[in-house]
N, C-alpha and C. Protein backbone atom coordinates (compact mmCIF):
# COMPACT_ATOMS: atom_id res chain seq x y z
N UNK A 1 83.69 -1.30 -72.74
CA UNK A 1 82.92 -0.48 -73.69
C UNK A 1 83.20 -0.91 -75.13
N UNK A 2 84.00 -1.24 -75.54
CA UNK A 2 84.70 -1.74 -76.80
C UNK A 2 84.45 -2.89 -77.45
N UNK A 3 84.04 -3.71 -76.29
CA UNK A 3 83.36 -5.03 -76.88
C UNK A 3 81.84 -4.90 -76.57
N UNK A 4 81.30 -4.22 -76.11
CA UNK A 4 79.62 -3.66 -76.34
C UNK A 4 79.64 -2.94 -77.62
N UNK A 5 80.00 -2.00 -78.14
CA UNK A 5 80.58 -1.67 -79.24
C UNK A 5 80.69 -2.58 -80.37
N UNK A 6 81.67 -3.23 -80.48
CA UNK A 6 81.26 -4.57 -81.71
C UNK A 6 80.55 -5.31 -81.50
N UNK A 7 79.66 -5.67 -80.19
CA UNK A 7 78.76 -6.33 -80.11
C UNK A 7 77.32 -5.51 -81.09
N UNK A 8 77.32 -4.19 -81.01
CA UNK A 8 76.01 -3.54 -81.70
C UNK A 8 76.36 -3.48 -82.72
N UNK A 9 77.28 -2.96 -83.39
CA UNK A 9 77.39 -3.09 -84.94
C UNK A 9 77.62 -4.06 -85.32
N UNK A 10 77.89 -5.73 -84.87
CA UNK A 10 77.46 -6.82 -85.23
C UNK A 10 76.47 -6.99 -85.43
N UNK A 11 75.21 -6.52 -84.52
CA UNK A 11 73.73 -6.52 -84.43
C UNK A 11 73.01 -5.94 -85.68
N UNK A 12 73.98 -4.82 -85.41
CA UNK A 12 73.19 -3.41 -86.86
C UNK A 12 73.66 -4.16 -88.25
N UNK A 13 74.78 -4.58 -88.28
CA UNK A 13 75.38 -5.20 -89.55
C UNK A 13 74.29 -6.15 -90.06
N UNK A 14 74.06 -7.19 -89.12
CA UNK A 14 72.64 -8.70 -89.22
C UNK A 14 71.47 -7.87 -89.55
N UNK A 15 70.86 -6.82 -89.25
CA UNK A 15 69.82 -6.15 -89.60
C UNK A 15 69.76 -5.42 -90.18
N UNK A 16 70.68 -5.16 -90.44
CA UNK A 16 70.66 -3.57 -91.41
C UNK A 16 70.14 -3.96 -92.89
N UNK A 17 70.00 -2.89 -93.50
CA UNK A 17 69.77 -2.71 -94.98
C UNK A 17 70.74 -2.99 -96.05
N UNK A 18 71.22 -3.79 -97.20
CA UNK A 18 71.41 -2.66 -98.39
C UNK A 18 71.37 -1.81 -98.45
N UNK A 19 71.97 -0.70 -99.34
CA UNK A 19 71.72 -0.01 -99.93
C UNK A 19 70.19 0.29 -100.86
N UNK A 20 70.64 -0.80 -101.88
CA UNK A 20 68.81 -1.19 -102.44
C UNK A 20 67.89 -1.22 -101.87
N UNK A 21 67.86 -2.35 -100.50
CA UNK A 21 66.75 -2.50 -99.86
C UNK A 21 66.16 -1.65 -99.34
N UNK A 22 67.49 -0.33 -98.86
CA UNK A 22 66.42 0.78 -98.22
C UNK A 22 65.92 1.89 -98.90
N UNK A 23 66.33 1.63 -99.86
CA UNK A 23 65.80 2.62 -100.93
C UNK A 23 64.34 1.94 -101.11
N UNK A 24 64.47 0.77 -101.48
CA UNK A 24 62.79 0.07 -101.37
C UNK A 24 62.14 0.52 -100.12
N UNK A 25 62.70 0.53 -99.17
CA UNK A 25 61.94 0.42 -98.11
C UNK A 25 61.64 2.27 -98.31
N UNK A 26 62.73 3.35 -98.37
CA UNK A 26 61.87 4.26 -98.06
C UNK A 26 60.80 4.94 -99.40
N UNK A 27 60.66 4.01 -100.58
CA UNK A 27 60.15 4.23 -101.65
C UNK A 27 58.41 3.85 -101.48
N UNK A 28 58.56 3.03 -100.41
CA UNK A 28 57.13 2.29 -100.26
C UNK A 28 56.85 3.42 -98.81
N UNK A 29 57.61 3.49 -97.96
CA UNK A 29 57.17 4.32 -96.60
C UNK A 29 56.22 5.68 -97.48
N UNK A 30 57.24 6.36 -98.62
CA UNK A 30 56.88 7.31 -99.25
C UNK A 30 55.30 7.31 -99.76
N UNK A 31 55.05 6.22 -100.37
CA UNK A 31 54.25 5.85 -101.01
C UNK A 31 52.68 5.92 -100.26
N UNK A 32 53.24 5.74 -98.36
CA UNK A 32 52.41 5.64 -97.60
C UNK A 32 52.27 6.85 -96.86
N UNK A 33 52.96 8.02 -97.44
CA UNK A 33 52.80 8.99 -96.55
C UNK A 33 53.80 8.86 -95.32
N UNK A 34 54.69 8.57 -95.47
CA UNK A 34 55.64 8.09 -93.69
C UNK A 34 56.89 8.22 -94.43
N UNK A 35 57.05 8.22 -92.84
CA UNK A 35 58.70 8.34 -92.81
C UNK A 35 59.41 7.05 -92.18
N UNK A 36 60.92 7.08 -91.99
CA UNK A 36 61.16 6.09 -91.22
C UNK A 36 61.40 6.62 -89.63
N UNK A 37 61.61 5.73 -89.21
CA UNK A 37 62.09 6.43 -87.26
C UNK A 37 60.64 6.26 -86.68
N UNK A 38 60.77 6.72 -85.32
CA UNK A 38 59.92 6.34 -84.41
C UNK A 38 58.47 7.29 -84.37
N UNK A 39 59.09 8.84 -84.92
CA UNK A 39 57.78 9.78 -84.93
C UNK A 39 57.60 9.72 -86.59
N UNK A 40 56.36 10.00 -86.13
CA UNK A 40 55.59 10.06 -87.81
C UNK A 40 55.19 11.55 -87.88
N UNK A 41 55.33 12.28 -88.21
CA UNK A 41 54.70 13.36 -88.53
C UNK A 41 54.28 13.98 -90.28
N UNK A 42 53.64 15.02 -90.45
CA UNK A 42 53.50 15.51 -91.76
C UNK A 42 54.75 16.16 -92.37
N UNK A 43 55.41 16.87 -91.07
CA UNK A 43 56.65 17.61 -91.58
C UNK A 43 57.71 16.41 -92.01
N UNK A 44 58.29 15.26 -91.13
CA UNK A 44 58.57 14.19 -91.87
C UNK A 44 58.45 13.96 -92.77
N UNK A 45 57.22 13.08 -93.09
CA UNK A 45 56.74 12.69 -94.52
C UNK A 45 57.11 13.36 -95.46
N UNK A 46 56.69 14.71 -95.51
CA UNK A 46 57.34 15.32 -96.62
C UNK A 46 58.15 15.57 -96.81
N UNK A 47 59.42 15.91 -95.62
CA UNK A 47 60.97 15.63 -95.52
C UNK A 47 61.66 14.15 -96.35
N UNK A 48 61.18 12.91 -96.22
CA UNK A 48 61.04 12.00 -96.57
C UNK A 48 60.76 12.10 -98.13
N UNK A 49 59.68 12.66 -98.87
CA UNK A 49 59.38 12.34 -100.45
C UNK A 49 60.61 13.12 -101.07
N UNK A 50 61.02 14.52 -100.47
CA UNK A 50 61.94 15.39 -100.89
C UNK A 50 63.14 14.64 -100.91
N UNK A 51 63.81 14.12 -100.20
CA UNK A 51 64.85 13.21 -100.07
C UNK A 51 64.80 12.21 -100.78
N UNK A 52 63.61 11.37 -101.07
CA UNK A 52 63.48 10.22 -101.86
C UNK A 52 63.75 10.88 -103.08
N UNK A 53 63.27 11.50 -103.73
CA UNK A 53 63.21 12.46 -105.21
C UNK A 53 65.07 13.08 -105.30
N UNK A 54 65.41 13.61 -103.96
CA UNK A 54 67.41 13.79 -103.93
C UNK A 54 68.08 12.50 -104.71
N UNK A 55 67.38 11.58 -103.57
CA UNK A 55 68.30 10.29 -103.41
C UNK A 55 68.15 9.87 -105.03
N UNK A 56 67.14 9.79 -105.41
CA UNK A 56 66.50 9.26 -106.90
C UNK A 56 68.17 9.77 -107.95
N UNK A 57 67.56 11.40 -107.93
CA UNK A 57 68.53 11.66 -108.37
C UNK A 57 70.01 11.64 -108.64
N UNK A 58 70.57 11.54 -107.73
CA UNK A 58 71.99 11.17 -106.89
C UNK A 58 72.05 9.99 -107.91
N UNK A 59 71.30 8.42 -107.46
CA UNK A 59 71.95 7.76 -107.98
C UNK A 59 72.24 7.49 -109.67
N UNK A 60 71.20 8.33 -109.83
CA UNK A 60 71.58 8.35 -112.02
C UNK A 60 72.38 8.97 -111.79
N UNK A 61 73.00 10.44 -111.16
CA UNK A 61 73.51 11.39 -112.16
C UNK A 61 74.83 10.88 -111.42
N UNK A 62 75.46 10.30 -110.41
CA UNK A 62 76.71 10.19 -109.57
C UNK A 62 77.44 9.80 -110.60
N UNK A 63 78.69 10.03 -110.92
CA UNK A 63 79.71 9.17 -111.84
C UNK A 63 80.76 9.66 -110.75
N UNK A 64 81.64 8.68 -110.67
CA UNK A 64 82.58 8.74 -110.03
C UNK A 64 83.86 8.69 -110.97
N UNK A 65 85.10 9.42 -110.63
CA UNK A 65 85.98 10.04 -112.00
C UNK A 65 87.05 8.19 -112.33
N UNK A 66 87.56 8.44 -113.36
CA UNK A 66 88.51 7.45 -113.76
C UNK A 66 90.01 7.48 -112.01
N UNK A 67 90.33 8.80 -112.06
CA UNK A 67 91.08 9.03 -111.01
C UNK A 67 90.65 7.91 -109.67
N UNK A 68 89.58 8.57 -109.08
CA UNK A 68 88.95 8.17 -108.21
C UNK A 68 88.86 6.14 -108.06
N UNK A 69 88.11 5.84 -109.24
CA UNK A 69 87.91 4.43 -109.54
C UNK A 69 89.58 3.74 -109.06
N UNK A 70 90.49 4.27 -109.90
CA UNK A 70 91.87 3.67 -109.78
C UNK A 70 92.21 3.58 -107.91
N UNK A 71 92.02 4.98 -107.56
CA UNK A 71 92.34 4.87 -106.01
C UNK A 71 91.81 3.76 -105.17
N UNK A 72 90.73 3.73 -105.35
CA UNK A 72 89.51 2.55 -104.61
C UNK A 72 90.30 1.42 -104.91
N UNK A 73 90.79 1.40 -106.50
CA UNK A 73 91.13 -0.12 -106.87
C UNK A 73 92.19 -0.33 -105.80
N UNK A 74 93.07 0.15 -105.18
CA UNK A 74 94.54 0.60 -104.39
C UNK A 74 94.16 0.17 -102.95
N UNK A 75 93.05 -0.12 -102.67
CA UNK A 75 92.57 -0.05 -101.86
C UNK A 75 93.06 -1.41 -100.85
N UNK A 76 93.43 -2.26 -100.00
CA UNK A 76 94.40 -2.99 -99.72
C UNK A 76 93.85 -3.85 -98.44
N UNK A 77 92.91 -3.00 -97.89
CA UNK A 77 92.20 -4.14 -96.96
C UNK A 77 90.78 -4.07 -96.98
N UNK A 78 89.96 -5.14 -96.62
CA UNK A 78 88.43 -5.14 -96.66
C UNK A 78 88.01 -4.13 -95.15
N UNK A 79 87.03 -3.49 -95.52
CA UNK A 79 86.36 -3.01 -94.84
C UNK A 79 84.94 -2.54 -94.67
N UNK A 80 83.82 -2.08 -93.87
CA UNK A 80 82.96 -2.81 -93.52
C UNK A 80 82.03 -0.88 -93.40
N UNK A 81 81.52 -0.47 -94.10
CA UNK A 81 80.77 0.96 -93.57
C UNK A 81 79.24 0.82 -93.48
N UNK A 82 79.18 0.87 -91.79
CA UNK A 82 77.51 0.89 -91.39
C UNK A 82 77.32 2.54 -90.82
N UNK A 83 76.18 2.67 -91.64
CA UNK A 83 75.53 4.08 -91.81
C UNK A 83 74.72 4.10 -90.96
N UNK A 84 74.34 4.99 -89.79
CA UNK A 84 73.26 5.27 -89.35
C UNK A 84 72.29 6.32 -89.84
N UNK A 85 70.84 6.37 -90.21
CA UNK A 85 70.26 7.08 -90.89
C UNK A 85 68.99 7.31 -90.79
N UNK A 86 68.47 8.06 -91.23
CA UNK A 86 66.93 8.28 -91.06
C UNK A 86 66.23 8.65 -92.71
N UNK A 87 65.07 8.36 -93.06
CA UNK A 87 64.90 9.10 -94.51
C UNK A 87 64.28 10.17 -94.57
N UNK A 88 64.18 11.19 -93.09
CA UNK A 88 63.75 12.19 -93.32
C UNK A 88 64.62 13.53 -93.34
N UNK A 89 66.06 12.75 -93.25
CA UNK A 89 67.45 13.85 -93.02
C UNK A 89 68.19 14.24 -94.37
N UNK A 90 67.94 15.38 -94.83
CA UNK A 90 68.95 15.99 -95.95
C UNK A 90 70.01 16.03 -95.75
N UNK A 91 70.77 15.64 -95.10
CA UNK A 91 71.85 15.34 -95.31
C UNK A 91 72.46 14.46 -95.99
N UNK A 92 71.75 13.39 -95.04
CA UNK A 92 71.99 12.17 -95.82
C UNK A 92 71.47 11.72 -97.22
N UNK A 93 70.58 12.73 -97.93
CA UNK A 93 69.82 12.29 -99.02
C UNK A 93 70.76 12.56 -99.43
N UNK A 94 71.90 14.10 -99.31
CA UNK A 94 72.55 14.09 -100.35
C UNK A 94 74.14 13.39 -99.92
N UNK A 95 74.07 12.18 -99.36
CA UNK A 95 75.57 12.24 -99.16
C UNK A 95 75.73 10.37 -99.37
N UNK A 96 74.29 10.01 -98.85
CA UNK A 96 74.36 8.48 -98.86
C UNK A 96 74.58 7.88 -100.69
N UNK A 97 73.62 8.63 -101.56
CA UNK A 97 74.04 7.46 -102.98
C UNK A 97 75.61 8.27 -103.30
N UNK A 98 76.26 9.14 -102.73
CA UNK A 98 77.55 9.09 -103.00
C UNK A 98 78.41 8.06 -102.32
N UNK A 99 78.34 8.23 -100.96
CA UNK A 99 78.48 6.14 -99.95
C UNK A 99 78.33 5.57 -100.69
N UNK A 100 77.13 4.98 -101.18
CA UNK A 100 77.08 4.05 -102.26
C UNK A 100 77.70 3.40 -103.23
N UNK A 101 77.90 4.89 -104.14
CA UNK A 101 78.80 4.43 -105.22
C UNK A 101 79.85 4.34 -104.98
N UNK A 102 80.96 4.93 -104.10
CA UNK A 102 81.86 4.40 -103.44
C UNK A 102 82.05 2.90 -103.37
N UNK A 103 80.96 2.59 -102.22
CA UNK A 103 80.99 1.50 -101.90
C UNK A 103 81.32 -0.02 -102.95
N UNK A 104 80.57 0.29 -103.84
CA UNK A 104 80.15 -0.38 -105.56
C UNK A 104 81.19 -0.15 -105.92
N UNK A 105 82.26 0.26 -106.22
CA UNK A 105 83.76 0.44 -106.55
C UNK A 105 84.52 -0.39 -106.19
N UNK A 106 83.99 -0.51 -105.33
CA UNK A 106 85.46 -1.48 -104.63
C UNK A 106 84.90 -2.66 -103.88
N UNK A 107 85.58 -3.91 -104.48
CA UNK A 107 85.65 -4.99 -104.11
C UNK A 107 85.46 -5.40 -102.19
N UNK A 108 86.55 -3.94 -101.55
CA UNK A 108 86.55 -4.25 -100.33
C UNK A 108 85.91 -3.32 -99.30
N UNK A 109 84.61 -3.23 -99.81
CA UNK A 109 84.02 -2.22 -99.16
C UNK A 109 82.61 -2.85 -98.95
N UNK A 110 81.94 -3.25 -97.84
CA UNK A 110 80.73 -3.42 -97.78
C UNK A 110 79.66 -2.49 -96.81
N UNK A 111 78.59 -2.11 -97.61
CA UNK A 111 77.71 -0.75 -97.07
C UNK A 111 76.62 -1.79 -96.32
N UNK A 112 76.08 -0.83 -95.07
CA UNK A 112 74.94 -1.71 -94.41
C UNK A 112 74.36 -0.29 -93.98
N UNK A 113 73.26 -0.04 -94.24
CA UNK A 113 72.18 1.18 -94.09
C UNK A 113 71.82 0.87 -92.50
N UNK A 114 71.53 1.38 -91.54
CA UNK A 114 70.88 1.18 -90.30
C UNK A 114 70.29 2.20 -89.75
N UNK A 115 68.93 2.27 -89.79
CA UNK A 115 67.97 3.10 -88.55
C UNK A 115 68.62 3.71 -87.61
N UNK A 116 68.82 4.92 -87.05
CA UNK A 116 69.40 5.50 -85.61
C UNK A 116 68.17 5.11 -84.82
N UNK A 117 66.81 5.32 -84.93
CA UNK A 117 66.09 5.57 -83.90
C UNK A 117 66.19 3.59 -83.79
N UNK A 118 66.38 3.10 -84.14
CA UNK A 118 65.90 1.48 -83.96
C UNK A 118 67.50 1.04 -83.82
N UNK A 119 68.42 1.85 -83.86
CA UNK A 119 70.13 1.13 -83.22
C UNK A 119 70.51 2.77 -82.10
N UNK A 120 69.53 2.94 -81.41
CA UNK A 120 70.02 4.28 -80.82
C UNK A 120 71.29 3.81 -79.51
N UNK A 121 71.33 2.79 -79.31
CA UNK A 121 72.79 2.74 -78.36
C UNK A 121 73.81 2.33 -79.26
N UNK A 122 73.68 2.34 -80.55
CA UNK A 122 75.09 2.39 -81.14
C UNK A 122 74.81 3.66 -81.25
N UNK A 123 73.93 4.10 -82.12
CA UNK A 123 74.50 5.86 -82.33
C UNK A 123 74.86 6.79 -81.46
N UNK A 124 74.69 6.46 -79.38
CA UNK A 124 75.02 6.93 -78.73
C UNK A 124 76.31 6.88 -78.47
N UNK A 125 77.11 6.00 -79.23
CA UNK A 125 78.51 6.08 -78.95
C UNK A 125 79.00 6.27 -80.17
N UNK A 126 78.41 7.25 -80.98
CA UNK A 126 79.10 8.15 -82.21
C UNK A 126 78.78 9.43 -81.84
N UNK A 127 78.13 9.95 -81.07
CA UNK A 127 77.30 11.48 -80.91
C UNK A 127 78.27 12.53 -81.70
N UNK A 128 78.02 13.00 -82.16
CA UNK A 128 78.50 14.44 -83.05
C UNK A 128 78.45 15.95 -82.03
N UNK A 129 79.61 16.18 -80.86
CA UNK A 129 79.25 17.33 -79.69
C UNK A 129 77.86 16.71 -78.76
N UNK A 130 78.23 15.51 -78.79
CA UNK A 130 76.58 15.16 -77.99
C UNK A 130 75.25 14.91 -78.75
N UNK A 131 75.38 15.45 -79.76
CA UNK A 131 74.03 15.08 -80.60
C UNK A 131 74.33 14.10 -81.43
N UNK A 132 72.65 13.02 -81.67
CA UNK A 132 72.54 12.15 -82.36
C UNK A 132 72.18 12.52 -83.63
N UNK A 133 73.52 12.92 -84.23
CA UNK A 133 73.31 13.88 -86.04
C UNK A 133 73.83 12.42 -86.74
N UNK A 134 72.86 12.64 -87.70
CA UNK A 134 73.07 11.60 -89.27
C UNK A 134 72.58 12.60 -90.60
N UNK A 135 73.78 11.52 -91.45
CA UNK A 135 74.22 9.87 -91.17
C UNK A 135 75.98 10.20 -90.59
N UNK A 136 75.56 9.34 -90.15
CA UNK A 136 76.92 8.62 -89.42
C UNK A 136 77.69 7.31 -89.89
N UNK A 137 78.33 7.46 -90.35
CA UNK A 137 79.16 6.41 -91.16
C UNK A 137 80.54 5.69 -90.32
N UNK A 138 79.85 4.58 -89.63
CA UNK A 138 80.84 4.02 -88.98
C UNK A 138 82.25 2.98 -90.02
N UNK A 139 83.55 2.96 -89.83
CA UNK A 139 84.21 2.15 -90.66
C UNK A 139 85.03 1.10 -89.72
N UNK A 140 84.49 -0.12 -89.84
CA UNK A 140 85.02 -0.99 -89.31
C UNK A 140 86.36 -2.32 -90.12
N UNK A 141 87.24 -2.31 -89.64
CA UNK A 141 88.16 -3.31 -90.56
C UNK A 141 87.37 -4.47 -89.89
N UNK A 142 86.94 -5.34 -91.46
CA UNK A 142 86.30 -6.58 -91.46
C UNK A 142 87.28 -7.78 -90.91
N UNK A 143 88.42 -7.59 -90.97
CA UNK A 143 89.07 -8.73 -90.38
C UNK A 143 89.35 -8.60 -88.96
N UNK A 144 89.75 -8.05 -88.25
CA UNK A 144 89.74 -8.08 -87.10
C UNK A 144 88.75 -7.27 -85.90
N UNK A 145 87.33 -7.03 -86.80
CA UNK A 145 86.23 -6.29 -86.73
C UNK A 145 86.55 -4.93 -85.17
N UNK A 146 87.37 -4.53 -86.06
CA UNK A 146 87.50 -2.95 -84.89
C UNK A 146 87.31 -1.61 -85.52
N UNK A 147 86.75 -0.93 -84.69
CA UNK A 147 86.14 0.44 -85.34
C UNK A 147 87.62 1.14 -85.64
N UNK A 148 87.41 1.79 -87.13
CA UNK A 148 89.36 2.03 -87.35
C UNK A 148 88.55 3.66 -87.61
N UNK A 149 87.19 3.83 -87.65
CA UNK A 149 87.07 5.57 -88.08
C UNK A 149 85.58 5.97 -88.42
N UNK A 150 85.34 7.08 -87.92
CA UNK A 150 83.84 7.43 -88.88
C UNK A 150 83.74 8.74 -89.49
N UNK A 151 83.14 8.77 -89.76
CA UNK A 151 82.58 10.32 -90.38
C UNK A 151 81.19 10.30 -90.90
N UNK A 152 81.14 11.81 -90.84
CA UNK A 152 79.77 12.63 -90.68
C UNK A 152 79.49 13.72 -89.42
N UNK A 153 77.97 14.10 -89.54
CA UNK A 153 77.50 14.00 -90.40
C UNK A 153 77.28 14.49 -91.96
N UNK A 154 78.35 15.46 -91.79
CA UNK A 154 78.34 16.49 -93.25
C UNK A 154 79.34 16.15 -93.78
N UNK A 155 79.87 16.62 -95.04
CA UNK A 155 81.28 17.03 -95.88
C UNK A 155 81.93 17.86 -95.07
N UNK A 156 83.39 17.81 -94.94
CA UNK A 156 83.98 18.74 -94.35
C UNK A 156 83.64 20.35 -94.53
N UNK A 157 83.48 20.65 -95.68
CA UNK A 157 83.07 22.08 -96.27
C UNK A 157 81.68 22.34 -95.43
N UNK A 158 80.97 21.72 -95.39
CA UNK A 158 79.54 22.11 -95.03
C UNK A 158 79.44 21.94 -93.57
N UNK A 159 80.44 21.38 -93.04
CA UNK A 159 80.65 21.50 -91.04
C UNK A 159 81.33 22.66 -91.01
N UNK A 160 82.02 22.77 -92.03
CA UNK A 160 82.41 24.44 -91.45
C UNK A 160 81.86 25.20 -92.16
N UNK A 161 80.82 25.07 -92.93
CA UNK A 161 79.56 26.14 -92.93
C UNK A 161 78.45 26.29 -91.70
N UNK A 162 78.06 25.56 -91.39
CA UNK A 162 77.19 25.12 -90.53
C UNK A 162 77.71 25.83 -88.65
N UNK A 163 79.16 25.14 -88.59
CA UNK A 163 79.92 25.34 -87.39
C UNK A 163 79.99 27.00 -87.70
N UNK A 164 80.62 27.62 -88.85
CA UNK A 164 80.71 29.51 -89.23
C UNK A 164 79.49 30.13 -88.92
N UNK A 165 78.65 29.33 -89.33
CA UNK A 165 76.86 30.42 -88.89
C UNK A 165 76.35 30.25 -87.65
N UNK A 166 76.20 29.03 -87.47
CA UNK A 166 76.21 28.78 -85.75
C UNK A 166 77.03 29.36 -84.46
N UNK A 167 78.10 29.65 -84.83
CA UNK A 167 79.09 30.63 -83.96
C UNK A 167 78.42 32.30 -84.33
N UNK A 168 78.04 32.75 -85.28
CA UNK A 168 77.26 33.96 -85.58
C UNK A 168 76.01 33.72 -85.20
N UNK A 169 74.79 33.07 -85.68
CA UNK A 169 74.10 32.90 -85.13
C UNK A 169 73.26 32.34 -84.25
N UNK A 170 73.61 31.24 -83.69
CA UNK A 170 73.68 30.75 -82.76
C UNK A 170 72.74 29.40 -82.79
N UNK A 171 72.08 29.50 -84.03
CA UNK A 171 71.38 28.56 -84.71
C UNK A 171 71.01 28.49 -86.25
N UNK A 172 70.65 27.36 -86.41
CA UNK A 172 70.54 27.38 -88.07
C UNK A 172 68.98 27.56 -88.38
N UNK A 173 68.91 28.36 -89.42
CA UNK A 173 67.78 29.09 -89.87
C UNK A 173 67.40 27.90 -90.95
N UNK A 174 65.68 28.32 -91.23
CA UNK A 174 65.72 27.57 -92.62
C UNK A 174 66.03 28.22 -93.79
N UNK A 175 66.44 29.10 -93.42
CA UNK A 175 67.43 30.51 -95.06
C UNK A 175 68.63 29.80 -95.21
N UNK A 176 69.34 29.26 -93.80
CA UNK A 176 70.65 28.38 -94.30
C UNK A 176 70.76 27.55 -94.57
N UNK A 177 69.44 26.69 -93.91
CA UNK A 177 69.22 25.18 -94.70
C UNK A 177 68.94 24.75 -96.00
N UNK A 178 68.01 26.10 -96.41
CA UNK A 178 68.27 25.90 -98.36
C UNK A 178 69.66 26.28 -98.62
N UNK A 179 69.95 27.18 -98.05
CA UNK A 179 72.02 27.92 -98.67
C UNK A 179 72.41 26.21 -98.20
N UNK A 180 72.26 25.59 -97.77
CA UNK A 180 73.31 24.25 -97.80
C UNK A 180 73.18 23.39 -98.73
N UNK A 181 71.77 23.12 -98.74
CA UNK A 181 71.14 21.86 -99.84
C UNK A 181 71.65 23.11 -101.16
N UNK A 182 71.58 24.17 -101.73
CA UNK A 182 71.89 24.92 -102.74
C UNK A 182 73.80 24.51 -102.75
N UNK A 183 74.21 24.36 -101.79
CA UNK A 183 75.70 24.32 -101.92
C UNK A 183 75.79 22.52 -102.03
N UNK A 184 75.19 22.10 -102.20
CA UNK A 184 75.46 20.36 -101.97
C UNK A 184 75.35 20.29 -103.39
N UNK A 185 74.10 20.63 -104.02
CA UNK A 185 73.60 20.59 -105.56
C UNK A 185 74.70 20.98 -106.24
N UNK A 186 75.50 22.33 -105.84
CA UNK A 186 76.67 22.97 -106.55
C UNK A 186 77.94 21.60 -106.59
N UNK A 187 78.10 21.30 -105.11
CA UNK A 187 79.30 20.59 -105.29
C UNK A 187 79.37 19.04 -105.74
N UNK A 188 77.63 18.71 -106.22
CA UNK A 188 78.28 17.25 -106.95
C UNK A 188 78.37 16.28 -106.02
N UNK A 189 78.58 16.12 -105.13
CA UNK A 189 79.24 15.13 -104.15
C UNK A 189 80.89 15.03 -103.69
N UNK A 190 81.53 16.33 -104.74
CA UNK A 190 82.72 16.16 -105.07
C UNK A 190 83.43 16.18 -102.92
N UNK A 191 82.91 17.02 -102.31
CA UNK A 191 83.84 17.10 -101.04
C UNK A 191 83.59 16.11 -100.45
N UNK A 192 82.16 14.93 -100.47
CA UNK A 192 81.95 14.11 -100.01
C UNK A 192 82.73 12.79 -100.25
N UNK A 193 82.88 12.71 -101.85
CA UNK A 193 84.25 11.91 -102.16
C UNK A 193 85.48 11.98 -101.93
N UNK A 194 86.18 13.40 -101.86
CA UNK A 194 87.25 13.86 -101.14
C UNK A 194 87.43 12.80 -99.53
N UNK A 195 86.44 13.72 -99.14
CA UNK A 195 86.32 12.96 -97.15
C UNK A 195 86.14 11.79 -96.98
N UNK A 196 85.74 10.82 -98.35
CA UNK A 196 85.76 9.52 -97.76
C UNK A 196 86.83 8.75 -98.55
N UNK A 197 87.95 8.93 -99.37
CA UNK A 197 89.06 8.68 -99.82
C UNK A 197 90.09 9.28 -99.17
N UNK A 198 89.83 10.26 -98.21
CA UNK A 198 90.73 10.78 -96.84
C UNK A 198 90.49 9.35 -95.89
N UNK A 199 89.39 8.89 -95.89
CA UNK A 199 89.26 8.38 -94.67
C UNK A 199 89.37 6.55 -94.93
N UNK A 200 89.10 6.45 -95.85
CA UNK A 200 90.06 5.14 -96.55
C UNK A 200 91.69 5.05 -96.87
N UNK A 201 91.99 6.64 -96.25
CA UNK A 201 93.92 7.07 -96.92
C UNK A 201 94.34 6.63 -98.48
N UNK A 202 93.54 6.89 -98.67
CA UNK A 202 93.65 7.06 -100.54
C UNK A 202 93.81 8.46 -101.03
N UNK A 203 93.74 9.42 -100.46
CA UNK A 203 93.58 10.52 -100.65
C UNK A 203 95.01 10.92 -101.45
């Protein structure tokens, strides 16, 4: 299983995106009314422009602190983060240009964007409780290319928002899905940088 495993995120790595590129790419999908992934729908699409307009944002306003920058610099081995993603998922609108700038920090960090619905047997061996939730941020050490960790799909804070209402209600409403995107806007990206300088052990 382990070497099927680096065999697909070798695959996803050769195909995958930039960062940039998929921002092009979902800037033009937008442009066309679409989304990315396999279904097209209207609810998509417009899931999709809303996220493009997040993502937009995200990447002007992100600054990442002097603190932060120094840690990254500390940073001691190369490593390799392929995202699985879709552009019609809020989550990821608000969590990927924080990945990003991360990524852009540091010398030893390289980002590769990848489709779930078009790499779905890698994302089957990340499942989140069984479900195929993004983004999913796989971290592979580039030198001896082995999966050392992932995370997602949320900030720690917002899995245990999500996990707290779901144990009460047994599903998520769209009243909690704005209370989340309203709590993402509040926090900046700040828990999302937290969880991924935990997961580099920079923390």
């Amino acid at each position: 299983m382990e070497e099927i495993v680096k065999k697909l995120i070798k695959e996803a790595f050769k195909t995958g995106y930039t960062y940039s590129d998929y921002r092009v790419l979902v800037d033009q999908l937008v442009l066309e009314n679409k989304s990315t992934g396999v279904a097209q729908t209207e609810a998509l699409s417009n899931y999709s422009l809303l996220n493009h307009k997040r993502m937009k944002r995200l990447d002007k306003t992100t600054k990442l602190s002097e603190e932060v920058l120094e840690k990254l610099q500390s940073l001691d081995r190369k490593v390799i983060w392929v995202v699985l993603t879709e552009s019609w998922c809020g989550d990821a609108a608000q969590t990927l240009p924080i990945i990003n700038k991360i990524a852009e920090a540091s010398n030893n960090i390289t980002l590769k964007v990848v489709l779930r619905d078009e790499n779905s047997e890698l994302m089957d061996n990340f499942l989140t409780r069984g479900s195929r939730s993004i983004p999913k941020l796989i971290m592979v050490d580039e030198a001896i290319k082995e999966v050392i960790d992932c995370w997602g799909p949320r900030p720690s804070i917002a899995t245990n928002m999500v996990k707290t209402y779901k144990e009460k209600h047994g599903t998520l409403t769209a009243e909690f899905k704005q209370d989340l995107q309203i709590w993402y806007n509040k926090d900046k990206g700040e828990n999302t940088i937290a969880d991924l300088l935990e997961l580099l052990s920079l923390k």
